[in-house]
Protein backbone atom coordinates (compact mmCIF):
# COMPACT_ATOMS: atom_id res chain seq x y z
CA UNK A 1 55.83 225.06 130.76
CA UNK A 2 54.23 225.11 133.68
CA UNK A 3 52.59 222.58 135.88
CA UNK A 4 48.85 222.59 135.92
CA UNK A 5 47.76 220.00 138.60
CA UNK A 6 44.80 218.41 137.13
CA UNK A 7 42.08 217.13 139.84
CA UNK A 8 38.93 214.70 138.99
CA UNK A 9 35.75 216.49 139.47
CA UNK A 10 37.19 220.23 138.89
CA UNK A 11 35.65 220.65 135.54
CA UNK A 12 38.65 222.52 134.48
CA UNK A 13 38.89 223.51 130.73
CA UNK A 14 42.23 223.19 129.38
CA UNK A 15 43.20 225.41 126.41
CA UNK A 16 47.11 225.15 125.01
CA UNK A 17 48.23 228.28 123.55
CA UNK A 18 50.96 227.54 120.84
CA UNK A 19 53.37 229.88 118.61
CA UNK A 20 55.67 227.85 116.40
CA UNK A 21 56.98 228.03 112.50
CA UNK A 22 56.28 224.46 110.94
CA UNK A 23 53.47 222.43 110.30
CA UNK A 24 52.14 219.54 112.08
CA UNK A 25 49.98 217.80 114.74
CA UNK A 26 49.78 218.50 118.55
CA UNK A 27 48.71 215.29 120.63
CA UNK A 28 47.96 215.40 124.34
CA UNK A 29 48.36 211.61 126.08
CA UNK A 30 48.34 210.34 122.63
CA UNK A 31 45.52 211.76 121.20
CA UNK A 32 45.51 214.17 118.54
CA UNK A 33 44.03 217.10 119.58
CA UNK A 34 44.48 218.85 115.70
CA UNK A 35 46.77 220.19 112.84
CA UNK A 36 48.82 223.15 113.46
CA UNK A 37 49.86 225.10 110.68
CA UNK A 38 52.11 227.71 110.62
CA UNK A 39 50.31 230.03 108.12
CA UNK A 40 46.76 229.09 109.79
CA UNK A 41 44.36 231.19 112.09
CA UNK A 42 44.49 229.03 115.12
CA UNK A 43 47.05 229.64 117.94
CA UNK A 44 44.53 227.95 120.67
CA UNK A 45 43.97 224.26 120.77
CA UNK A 46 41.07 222.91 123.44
CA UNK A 47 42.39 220.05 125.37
CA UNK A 48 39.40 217.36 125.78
CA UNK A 49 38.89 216.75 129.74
CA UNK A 50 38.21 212.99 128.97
CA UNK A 51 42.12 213.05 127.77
CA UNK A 52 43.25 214.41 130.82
CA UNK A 53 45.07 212.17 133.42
CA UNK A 54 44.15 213.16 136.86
CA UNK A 55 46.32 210.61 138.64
CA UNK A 56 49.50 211.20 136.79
CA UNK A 57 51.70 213.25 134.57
CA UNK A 58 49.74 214.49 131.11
CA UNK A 59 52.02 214.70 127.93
CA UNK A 60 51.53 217.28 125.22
CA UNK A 61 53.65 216.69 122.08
CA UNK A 62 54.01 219.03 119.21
CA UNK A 63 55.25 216.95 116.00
CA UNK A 64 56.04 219.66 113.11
CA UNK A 65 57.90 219.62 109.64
CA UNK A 66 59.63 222.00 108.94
CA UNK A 67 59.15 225.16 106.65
CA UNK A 68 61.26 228.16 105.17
CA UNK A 69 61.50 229.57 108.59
CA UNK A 70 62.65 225.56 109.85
CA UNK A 71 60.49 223.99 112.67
CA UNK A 72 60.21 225.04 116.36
CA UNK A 73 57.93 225.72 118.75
CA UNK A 74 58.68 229.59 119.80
CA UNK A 75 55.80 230.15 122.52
CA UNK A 76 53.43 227.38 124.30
CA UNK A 77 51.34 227.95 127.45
CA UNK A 78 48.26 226.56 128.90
CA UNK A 79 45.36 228.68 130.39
CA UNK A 80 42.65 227.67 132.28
CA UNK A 81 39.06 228.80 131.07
CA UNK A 82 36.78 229.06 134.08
């Protein structure tokens, strides 16, 4: 994935697009940010700015189980909403 360099005061809004087979939980720096299921509506998970780090590396983690189809994460990407 791409780097998206995070800077205090920016007011950036983080969203993480995800396409995956599984279900499970996505956590940014340790917080969970929500469930992801595989049969579910939402592909687009809003990252909290208080979670962000803007003096060092942030960590997204996708933790699934896996389904019929297994457990993988086919697609993630993070867009900026102005």
């Amino acid at each position: 994935m791409g780097n998206v360099p995070i800077r205090e005061g920016e007011g950036r809004v983080l969203h993480l697009r995800l396409r995956h087979s599984g279900n499970g939980f996505v956590y940014l720096n340790g917080h969970c940010v929500g469930h992801c299921y595989e049969n579910g509506p939402q592909t687009e998970y809003y990252l909290p700015e208080c979670w962000l780090r803007t003096d060092g590396e942030n960590r997204i983690t996708v933790s699934l189980m896996p389904s019929a189809d297994d457990a993988e994460v086919r697609e993630m990407s993070l867009v900026a909403v102005p």
